[in-house]
N, C-alpha and C. Protein backbone atom coordinates (compact mmCIF):
# COMPACT_ATOMS: atom_id res chain seq x y z
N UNK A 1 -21.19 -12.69 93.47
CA UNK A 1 -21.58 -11.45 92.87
C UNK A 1 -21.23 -10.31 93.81
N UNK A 2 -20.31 -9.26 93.44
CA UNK A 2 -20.58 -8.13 94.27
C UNK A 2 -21.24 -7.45 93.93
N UNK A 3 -21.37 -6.21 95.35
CA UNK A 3 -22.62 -5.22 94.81
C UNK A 3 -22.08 -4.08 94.14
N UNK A 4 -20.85 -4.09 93.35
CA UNK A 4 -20.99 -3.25 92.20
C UNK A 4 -22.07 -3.16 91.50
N UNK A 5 -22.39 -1.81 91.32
CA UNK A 5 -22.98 -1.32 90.29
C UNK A 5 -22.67 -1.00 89.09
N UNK A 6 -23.13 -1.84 87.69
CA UNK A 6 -22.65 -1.75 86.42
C UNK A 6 -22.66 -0.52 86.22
N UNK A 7 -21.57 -0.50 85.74
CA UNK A 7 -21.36 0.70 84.40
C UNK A 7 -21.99 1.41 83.83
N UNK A 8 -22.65 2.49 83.08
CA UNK A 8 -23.75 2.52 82.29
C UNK A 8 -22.80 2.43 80.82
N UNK A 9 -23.45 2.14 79.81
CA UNK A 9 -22.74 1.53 78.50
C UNK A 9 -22.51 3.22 78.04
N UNK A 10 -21.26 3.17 77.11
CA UNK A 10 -20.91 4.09 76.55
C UNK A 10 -22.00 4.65 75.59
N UNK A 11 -21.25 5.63 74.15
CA UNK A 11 -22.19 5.38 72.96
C UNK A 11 -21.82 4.51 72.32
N UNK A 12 -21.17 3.40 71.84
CA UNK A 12 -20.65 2.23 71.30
C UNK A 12 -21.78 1.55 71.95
N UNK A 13 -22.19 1.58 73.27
CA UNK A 13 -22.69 0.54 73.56
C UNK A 13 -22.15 -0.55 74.39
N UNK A 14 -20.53 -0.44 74.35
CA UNK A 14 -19.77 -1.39 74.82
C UNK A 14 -19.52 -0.40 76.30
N UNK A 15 -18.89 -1.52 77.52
CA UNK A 15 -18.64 -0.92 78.90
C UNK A 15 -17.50 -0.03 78.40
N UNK A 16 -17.73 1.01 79.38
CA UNK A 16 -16.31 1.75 79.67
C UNK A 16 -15.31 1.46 80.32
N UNK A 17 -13.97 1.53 79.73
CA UNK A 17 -13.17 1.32 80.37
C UNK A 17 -12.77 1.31 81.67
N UNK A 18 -11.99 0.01 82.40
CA UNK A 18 -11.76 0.22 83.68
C UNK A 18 -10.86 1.26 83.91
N UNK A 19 -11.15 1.21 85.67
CA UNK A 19 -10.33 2.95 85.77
C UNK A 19 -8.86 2.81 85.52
N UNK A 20 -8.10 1.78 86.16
CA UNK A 20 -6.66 1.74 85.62
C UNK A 20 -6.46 2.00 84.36
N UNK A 21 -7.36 1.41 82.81
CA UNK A 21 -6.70 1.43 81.58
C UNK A 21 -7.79 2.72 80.98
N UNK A 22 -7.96 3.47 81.52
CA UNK A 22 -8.65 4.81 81.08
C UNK A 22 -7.46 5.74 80.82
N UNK A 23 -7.39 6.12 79.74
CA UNK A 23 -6.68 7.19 79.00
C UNK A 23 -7.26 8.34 79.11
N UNK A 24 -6.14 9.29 80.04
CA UNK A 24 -6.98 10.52 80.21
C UNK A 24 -6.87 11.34 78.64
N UNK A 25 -8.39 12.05 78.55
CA UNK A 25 -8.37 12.93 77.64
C UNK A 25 -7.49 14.30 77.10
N UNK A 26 -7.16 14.20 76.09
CA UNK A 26 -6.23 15.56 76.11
C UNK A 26 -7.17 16.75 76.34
N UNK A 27 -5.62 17.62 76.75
CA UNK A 27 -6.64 19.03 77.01
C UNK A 27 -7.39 19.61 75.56
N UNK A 28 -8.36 20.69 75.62
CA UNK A 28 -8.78 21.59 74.69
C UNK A 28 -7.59 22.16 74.31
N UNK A 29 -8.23 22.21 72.88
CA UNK A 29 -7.21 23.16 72.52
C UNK A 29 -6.07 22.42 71.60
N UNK A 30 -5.98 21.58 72.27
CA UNK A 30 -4.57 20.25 71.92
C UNK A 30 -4.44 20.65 70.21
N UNK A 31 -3.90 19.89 69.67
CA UNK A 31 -3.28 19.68 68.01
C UNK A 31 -4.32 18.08 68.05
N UNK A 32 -4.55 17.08 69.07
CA UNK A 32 -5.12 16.04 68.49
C UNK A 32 -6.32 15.91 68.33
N UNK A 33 -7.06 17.29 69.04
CA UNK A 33 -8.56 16.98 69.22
C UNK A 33 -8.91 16.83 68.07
N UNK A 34 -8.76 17.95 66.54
CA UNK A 34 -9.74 17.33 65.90
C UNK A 34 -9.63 16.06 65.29
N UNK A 35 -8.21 15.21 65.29
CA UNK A 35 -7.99 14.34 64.46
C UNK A 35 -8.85 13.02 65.77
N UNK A 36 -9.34 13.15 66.60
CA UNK A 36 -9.84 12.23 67.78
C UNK A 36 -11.18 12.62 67.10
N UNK A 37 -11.57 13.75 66.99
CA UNK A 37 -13.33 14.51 66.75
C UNK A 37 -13.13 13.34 65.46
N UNK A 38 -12.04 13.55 64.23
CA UNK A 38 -12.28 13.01 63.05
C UNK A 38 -12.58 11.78 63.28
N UNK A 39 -11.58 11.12 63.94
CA UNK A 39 -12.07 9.46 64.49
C UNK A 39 -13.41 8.87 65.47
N UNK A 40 -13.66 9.71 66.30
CA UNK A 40 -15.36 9.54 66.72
C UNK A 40 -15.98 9.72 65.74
N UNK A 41 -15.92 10.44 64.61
CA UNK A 41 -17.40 10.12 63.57
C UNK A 41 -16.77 9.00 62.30
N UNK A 42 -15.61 9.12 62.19
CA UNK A 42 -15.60 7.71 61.01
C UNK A 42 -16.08 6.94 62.07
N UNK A 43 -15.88 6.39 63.12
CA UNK A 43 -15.93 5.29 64.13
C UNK A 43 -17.82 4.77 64.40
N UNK A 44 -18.41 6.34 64.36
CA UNK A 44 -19.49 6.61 64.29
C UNK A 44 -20.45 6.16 63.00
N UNK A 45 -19.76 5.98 62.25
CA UNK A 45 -20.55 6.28 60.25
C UNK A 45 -20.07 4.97 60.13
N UNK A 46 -18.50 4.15 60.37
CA UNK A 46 -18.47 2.69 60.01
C UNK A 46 -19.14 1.85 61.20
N UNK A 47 -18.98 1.79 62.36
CA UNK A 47 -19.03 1.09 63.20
C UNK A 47 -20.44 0.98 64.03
N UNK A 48 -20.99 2.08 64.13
CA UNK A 48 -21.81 2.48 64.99
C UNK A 48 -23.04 2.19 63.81
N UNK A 49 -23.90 1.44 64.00
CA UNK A 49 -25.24 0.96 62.87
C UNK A 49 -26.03 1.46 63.53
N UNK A 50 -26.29 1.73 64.94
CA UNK A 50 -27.35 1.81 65.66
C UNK A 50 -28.52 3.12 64.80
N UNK A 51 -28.03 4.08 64.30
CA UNK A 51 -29.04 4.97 64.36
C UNK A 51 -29.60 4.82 63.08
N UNK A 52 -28.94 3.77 61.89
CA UNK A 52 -29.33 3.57 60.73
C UNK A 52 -30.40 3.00 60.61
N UNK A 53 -29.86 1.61 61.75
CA UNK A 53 -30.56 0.49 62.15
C UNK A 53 -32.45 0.97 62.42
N UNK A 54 -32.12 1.83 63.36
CA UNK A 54 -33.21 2.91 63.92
C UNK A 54 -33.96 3.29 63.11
N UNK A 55 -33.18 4.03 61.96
CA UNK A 55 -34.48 4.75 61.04
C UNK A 55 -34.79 3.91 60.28
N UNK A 56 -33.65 2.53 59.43
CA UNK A 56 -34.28 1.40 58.79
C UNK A 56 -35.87 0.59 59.71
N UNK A 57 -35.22 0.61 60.82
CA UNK A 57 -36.89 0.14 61.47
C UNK A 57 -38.27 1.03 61.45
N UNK A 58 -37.60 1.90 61.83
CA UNK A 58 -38.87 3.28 61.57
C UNK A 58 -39.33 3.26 60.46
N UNK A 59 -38.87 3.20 59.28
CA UNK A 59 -39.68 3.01 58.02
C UNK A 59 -40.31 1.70 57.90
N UNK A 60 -39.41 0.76 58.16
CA UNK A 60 -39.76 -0.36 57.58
C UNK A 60 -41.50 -0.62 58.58
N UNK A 61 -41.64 -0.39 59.86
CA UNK A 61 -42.64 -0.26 60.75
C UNK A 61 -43.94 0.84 59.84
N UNK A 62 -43.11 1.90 59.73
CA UNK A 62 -44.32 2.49 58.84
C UNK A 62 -44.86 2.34 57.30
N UNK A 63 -43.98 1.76 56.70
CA UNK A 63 -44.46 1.21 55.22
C UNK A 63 -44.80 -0.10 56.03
N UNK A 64 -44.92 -0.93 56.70
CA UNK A 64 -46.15 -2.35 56.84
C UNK A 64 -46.84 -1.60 57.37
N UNK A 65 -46.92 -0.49 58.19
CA UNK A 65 -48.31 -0.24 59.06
C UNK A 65 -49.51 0.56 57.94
N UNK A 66 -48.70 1.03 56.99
CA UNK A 66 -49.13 1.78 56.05
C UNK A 66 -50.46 0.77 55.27
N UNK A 67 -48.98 0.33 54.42
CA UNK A 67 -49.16 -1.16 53.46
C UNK A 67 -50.68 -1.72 54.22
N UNK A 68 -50.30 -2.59 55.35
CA UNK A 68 -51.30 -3.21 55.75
C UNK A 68 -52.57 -2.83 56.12
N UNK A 69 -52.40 -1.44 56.94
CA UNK A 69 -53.76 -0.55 56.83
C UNK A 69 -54.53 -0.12 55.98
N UNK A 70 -53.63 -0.27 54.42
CA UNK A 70 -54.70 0.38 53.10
C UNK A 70 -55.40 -1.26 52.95
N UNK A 71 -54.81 -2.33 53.06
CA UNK A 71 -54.91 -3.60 52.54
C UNK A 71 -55.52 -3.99 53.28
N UNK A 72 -56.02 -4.14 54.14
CA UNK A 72 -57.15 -4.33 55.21
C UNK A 72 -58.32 -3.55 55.00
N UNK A 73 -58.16 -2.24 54.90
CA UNK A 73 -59.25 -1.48 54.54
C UNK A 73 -60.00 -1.69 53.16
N UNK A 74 -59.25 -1.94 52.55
CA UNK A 74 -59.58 -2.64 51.01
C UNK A 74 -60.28 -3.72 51.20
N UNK A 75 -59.66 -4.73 51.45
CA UNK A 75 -60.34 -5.76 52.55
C UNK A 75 -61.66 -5.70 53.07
N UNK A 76 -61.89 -4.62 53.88
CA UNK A 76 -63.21 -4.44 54.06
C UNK A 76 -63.93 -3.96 53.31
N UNK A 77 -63.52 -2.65 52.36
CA UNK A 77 -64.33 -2.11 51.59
C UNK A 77 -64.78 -3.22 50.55
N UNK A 78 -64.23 -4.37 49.96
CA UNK A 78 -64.73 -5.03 49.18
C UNK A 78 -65.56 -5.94 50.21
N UNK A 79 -65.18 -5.68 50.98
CA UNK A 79 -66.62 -7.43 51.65
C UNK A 79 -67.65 -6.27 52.01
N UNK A 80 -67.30 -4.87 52.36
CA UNK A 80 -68.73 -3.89 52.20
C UNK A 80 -69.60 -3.97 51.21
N UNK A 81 -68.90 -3.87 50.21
CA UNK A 81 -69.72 -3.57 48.75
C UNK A 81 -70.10 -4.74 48.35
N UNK A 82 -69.89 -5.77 48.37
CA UNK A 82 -69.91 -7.87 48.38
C UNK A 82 -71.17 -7.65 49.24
N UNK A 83 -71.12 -7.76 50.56
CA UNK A 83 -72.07 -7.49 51.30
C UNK A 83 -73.35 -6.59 50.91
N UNK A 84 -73.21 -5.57 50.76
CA UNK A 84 -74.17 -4.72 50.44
C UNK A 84 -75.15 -5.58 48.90
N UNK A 85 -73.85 -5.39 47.58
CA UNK A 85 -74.48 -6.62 46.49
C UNK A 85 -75.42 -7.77 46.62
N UNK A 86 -74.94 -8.08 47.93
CA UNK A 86 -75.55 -9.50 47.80
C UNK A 86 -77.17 -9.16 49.02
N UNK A 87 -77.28 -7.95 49.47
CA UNK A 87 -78.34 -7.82 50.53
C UNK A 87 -79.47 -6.97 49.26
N UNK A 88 -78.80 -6.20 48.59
CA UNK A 88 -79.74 -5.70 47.46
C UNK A 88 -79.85 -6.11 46.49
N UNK A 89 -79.49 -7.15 45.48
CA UNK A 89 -79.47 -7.84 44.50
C UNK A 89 -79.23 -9.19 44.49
N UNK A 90 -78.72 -10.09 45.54
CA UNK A 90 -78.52 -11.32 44.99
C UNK A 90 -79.93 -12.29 45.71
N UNK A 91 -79.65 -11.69 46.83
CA UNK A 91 -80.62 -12.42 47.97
C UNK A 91 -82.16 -11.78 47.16
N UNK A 92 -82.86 -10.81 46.93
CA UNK A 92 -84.24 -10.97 46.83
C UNK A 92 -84.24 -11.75 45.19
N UNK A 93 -83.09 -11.77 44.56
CA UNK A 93 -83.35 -13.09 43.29
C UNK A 93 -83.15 -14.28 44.36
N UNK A 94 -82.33 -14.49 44.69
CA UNK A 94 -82.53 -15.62 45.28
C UNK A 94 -83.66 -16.16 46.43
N UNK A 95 -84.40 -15.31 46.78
CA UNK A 95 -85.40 -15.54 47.15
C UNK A 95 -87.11 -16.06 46.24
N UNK A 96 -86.55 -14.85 45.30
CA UNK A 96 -87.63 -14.63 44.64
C UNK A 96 -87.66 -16.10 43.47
N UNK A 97 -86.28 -16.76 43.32
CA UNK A 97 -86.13 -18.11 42.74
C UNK A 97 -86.64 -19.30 43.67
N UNK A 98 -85.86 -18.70 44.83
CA UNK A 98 -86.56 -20.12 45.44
C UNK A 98 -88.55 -19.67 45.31
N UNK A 99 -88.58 -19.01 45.60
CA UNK A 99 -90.16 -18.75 46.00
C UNK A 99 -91.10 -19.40 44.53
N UNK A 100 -90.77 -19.15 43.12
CA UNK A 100 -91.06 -19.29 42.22
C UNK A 100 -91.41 -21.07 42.39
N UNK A 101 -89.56 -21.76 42.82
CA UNK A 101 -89.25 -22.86 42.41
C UNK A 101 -90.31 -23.88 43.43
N UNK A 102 -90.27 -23.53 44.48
CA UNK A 102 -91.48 -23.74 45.80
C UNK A 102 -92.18 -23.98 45.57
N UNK A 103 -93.16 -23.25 45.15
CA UNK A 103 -94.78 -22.77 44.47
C UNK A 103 -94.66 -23.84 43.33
N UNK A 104 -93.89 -23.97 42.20
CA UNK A 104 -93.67 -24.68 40.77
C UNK A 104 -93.48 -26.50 41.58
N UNK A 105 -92.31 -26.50 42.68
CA UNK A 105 -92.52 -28.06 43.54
C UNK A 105 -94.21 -28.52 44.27
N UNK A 106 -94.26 -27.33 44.76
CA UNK A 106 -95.46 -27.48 45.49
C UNK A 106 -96.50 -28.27 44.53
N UNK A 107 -96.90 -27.18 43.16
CA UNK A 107 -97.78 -27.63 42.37
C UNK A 107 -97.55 -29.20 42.11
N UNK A 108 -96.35 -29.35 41.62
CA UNK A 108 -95.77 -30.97 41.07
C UNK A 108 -96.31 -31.89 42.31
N UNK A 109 -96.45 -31.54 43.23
CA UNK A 109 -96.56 -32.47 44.84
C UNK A 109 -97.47 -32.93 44.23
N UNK A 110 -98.71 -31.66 44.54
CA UNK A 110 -99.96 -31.74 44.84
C UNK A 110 -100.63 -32.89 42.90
N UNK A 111 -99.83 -32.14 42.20
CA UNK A 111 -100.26 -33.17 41.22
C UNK A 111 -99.59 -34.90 41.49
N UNK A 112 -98.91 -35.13 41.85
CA UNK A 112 -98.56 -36.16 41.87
C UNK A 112 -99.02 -36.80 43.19
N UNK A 113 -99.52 -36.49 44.11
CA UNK A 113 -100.16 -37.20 44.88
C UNK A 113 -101.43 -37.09 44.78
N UNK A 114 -101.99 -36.18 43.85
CA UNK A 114 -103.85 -36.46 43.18
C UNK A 114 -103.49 -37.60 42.22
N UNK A 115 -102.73 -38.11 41.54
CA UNK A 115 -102.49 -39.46 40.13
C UNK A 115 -102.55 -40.21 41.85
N UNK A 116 -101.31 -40.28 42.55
CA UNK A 116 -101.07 -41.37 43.67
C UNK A 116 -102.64 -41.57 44.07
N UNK A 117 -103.47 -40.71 44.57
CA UNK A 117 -104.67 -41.34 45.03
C UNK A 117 -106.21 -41.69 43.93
N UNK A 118 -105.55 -41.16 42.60
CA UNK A 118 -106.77 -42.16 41.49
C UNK A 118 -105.87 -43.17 41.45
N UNK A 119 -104.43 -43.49 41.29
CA UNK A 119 -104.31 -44.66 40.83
C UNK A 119 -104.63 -45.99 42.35
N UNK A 120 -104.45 -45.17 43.74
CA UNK A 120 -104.84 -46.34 44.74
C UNK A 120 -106.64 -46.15 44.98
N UNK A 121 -107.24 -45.70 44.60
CA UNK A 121 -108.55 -45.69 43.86
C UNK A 121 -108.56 -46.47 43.10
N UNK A 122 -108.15 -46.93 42.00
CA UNK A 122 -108.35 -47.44 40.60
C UNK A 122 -107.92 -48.77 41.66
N UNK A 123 -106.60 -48.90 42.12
CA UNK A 123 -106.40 -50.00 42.75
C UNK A 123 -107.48 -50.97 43.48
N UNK A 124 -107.88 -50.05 44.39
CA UNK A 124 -108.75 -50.37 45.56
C UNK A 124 -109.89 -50.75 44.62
N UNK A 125 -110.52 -50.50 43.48
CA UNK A 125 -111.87 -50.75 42.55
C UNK A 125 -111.68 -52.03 42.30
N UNK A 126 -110.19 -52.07 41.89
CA UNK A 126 -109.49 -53.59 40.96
C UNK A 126 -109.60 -54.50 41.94
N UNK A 127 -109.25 -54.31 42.87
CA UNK A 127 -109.17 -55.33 44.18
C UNK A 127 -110.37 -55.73 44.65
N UNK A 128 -111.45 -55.24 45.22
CA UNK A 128 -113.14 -54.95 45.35
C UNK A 128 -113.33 -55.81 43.91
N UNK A 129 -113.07 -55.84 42.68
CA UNK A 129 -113.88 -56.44 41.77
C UNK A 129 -113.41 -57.43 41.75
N UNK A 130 -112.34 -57.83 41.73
CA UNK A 130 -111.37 -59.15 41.96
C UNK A 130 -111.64 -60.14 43.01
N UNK A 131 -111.88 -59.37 44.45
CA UNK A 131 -112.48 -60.07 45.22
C UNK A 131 -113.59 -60.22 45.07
N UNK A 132 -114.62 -59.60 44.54
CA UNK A 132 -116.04 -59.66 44.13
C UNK A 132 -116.23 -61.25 43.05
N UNK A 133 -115.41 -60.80 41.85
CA UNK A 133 -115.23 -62.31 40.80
C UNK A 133 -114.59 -62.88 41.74
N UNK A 134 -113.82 -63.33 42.68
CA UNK A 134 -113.60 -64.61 43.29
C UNK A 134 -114.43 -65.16 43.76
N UNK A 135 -115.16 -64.27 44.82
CA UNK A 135 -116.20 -64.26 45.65
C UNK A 135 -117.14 -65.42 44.88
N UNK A 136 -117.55 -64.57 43.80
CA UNK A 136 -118.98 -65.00 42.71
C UNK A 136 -118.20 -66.78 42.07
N UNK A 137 -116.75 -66.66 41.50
CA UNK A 137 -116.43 -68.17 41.10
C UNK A 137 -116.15 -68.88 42.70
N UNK A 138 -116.26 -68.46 43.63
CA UNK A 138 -116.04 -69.70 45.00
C UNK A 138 -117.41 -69.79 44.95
N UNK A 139 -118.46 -68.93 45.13
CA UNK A 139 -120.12 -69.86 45.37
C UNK A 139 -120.38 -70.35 44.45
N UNK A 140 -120.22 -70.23 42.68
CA UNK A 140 -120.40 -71.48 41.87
C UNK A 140 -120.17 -71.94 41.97
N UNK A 141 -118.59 -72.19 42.37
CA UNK A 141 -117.66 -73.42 42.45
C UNK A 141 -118.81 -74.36 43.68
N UNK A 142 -119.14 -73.84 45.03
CA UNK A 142 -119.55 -74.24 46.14
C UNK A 142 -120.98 -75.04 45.67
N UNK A 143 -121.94 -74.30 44.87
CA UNK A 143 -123.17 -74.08 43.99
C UNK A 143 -122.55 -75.75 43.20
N UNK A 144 -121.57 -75.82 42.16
CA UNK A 144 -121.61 -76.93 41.39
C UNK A 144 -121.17 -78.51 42.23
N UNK A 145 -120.33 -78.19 43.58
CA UNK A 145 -120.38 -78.91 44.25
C UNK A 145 -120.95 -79.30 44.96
N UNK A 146 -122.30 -78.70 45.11
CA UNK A 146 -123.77 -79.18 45.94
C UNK A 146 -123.99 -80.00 44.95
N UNK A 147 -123.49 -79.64 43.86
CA UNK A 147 -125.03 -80.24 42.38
C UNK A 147 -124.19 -81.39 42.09
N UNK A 148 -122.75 -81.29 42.21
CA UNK A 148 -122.07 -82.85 42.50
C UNK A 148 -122.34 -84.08 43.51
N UNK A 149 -122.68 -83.16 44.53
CA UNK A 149 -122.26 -84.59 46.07
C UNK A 149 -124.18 -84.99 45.40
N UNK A 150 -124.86 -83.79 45.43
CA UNK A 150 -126.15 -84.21 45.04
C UNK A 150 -126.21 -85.79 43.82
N UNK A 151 -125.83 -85.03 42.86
CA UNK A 151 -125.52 -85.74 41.68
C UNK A 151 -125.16 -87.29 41.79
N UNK A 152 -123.87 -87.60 42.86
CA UNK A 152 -123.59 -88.32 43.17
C UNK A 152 -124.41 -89.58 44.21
N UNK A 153 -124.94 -88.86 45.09
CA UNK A 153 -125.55 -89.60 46.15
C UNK A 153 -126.83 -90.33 45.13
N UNK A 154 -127.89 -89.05 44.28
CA UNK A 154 -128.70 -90.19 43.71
C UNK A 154 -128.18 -90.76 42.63
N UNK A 155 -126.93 -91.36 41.74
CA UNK A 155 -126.55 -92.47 41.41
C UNK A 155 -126.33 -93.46 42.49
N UNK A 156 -125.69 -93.01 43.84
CA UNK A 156 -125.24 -94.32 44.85
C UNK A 156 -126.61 -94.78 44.69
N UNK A 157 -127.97 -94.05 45.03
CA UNK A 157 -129.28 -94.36 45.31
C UNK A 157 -129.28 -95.12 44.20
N UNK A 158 -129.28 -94.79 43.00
CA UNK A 158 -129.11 -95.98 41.86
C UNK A 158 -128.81 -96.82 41.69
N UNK A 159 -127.41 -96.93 41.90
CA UNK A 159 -126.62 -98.24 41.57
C UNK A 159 -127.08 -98.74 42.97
N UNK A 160 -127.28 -98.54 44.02
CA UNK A 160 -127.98 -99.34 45.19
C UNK A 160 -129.28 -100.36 44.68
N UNK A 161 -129.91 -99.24 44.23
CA UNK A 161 -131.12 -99.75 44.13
C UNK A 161 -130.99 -100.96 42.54
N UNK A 162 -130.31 -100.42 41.85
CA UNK A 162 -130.05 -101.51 40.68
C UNK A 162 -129.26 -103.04 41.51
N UNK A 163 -128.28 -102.81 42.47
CA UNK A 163 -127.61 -103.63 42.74
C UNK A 163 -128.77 -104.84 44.01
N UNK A 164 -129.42 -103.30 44.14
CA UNK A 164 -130.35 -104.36 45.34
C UNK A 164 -131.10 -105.31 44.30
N UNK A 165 -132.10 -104.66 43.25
CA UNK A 165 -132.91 -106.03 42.06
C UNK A 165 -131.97 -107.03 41.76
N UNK A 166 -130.62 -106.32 41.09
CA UNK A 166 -129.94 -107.12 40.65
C UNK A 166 -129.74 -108.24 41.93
N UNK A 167 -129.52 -108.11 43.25
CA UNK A 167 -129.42 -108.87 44.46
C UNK A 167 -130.77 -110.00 44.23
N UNK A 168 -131.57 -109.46 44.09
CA UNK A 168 -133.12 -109.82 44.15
C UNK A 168 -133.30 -111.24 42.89
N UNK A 169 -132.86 -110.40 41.90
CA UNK A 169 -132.98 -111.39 40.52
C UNK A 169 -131.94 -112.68 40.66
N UNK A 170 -130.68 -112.25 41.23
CA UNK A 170 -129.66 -113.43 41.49
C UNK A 170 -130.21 -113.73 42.18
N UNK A 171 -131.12 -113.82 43.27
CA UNK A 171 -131.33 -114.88 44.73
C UNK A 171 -133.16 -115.42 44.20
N UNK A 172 -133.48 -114.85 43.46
CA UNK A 172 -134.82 -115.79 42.61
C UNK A 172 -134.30 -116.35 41.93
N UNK A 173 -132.99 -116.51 40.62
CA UNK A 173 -132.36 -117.24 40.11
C UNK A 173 -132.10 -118.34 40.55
N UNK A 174 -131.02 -117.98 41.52
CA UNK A 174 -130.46 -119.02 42.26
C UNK A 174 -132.03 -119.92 43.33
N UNK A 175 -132.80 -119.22 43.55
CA UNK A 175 -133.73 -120.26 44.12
C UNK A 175 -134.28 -120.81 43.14
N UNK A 176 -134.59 -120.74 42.13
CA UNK A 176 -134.99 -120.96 40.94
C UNK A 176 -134.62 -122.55 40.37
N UNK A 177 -133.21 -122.03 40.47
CA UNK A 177 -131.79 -122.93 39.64
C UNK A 177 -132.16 -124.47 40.85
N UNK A 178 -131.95 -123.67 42.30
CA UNK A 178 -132.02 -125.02 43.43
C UNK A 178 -133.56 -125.67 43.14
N UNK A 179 -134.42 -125.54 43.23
CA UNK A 179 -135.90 -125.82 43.02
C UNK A 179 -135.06 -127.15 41.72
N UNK A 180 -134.88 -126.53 40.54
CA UNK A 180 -134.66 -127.41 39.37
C UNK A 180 -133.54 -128.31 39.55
N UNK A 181 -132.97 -128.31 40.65
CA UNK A 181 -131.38 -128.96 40.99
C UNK A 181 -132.93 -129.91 41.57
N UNK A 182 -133.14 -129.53 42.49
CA UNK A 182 -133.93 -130.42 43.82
C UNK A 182 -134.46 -131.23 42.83
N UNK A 183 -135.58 -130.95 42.07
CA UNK A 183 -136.08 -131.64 41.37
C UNK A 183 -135.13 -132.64 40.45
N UNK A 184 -134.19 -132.57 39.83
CA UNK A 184 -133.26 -133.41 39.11
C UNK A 184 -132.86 -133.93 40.43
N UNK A 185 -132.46 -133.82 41.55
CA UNK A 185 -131.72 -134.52 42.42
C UNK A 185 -133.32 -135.88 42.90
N UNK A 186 -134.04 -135.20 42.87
CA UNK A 186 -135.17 -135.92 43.51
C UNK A 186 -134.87 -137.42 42.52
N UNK A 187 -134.49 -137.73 41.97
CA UNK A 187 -135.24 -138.73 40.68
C UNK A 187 -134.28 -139.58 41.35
């Protein structure tokens, strides 16, 4: 790299010519100037876009900055007025619904857990009487099985005591029978 210092760009934009192929300018005055003047501005109007380019951006920058600044602001002004709608009219109905609907659940609670505690009331009675009639058929039951083993023991006492005579009557029999054997055997 040397330390030349660039060029500064023409109005084209493009470098200026080096010094060898630099065409000196004609004098004032000349016969060619204006037909050179004529050719710097066709050269200028076909070639040269830059300043079109320029004001095409300049607008085009200020119709979006425009555009977008009304459209934004719109933008807000409707979520203002949305906003505002919904802080003075939607929200105290919607409050004032839920609050209604609350109060209207609430009541339903409170009724339905007064049925929940007659019906585990009613339960708890059913159960208490249920166990009560069991209660009452296990001591009859207990009650008829005293009056059974009872029942039972004085038949054993019975048939004991029948089986003991009956013991009694067979063994006088039978001494009876031997006595009358003895005697037939005696002869």
């Amino acid at each position: 790299m040397s330390g030349a210092v660039p060029a500064p760009l023409g109005r084209s934009g493009a470098a200026p010519l080096p010094a060898h192929r630099r065409r000196e300018a004609p004098a004032a005055g000349s016969p060619i100037q204006p037909i050179i003047k004529d050719v710097g501005e066709i050269y200028s109007r076909l070639l040269d876009h830059r300043p079109v380019i320029q004001g095409e951006i300049r607008y085009f920058v200020k119709e979006f900055e425009e555009k977008r600044g009304l459209r934004e602001l719109r933008v807000l002004e409707n979520l203002k007025s949305t906003i505002f709608e919904t802080n003075e009219h939607v929200l105290p109905k919607c409050e004032q619904a839920m609050q209604d609907n609350l109060n209207e659940a609430f009541k339903r609670l409170q009724a339905a857990n007064d049925m929940i505690h007659r019906l585990q009331e009613r339960e708890h009675e059913e159960r208490k009487l249920q166990a009560d009639k069991l209660m009452a058929r296990e001591e009859k039951r207990i009650a008829h099985w005293d009056e059974f083993v009872k029942e039972q023991q004085n038949k054993q006492v019975e048939v004991d005591e029948e089986h003991r005579k009956a013991m009694e009557r067979l063994k006088e029999q039978y001494s009876e029978m031997e006595k009358e054997l003895a005697k037939y055997v005696s002869f």
